[in-house]
Every structure is written in structure tokens, then in C-alpha cells.
Protein backbone atom coordinates (compact mmCIF):
# COMPACT_ATOMS: atom_id res chain seq x y z
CA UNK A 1 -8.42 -18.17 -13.91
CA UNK A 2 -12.25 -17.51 -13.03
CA UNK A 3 -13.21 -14.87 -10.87
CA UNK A 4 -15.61 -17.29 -8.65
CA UNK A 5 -12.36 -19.69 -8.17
CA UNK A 6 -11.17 -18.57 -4.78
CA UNK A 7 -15.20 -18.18 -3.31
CA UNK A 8 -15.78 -21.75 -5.01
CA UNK A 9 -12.18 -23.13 -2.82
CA UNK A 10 -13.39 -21.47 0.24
CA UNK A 11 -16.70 -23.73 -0.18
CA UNK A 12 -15.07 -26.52 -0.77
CA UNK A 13 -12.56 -26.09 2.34
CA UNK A 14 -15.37 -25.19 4.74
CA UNK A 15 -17.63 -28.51 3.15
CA UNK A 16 -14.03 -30.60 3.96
CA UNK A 17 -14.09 -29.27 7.40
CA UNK A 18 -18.13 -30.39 8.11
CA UNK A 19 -16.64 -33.87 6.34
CA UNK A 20 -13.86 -34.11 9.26
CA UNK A 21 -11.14 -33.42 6.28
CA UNK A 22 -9.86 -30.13 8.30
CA UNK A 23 -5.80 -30.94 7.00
CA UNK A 24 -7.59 -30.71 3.27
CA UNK A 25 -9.62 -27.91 4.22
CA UNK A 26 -6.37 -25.73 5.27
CA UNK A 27 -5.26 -26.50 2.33
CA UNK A 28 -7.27 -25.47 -0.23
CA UNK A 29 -8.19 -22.72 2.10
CA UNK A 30 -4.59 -21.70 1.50
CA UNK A 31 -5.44 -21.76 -2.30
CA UNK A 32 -7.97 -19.60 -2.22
CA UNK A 33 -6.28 -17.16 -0.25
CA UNK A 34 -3.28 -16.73 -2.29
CA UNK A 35 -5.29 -16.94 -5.30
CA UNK A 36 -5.92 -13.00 -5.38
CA UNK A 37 -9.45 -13.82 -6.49
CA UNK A 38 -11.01 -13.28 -2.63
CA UNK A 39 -13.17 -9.94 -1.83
CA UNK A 40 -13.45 -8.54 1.45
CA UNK A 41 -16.93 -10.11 1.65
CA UNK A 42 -14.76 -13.52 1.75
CA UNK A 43 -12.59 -13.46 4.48
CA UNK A 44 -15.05 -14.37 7.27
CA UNK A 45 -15.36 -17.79 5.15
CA UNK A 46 -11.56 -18.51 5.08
CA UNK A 47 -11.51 -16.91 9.27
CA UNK A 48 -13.78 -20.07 9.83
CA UNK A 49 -11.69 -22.64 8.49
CA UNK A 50 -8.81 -21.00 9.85
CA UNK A 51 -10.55 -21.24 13.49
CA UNK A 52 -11.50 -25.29 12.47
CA UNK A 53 -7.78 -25.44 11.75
CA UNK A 54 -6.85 -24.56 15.55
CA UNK A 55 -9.25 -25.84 17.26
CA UNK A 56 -7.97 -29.48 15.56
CA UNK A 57 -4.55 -28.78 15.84
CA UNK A 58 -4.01 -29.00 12.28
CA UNK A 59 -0.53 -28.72 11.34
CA UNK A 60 -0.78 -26.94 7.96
CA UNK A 61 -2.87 -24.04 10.18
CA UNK A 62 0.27 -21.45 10.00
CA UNK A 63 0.88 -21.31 6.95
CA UNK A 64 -2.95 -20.40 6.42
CA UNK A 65 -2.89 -17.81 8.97
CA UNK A 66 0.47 -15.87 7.51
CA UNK A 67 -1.12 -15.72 4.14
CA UNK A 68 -4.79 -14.44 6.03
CA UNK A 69 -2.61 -12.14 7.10
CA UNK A 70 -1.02 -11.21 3.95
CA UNK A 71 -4.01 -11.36 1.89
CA UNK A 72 -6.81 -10.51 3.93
CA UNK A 73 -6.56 -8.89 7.41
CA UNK A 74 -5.26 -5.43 6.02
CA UNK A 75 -9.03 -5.56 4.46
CA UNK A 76 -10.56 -7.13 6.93
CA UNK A 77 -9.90 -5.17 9.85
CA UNK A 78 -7.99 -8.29 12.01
């Protein structure tokens, strides 16, 4: 798998959430996360569609938040 995989998901997920598509967006948020091909300099992009997720009530938004915090927030300082 590419190195530019996860960044290229979390671009994809935050263009789904400008395109109303915020269930889609969590979910290849998720990908991207779990991938293991995010840098620290990432996170803030995955924290935004994570926050879109919420703020729509979008059902898949836990699952995205337990692998942030997996993944990401020991980095990230959340």
C-alpha cells in the first residue's frame, strides 16, 4: 500500500463531507485512520470529519472516534 493512501482517504472523506455525504465520509475516514499510513501532521484532517460526524449525528461517528483514539490522539496531544 502507498504511503500517500491514508492523506489521499482523508481528502476524499473531508470532499464527501462539503458534498453532504458525512455517513461516507466517516467511513473512509475510518480507513484512513486504521490504515497506519497517517502522520501526526494528519490528524487535524480526520479531527474535522470527526467533528462533521457529530455535529450530523452520524451513526458510524464512534467507531471513528475509538480508532482517533487508538491511532492518533496519543500523537496528537487529545
Amino acid at each position: 500500500m502507498s504511503p500517500t493512501v491514508g492523506p489521499a482517504r482523508l481528502d476524499l472523506a473531508l470532499a464527501l463531507v462539503a458534498a453532504d455525504q458525512p455517513g461516507e465520509a466517516a467511513h473512509v475516514a475510518l480507513e484512513a485512520v486504521t490504515s497506519g499510513r497517517l502522520v501526526p501532521s494528519n490528524y487535524w484532517r480526520a479531527a474535522e470529519v470527526i467533528r462533521a460526524a457529530e455535529n450530523l449525528h452520524v451513526r458510524e461517528t464512534d467507531d471513528l472516534k475509538d480508532a482517533y483514539r487508538t491511532f492518533c490522539a496519543a500523537w496528537a496531544g487529545d
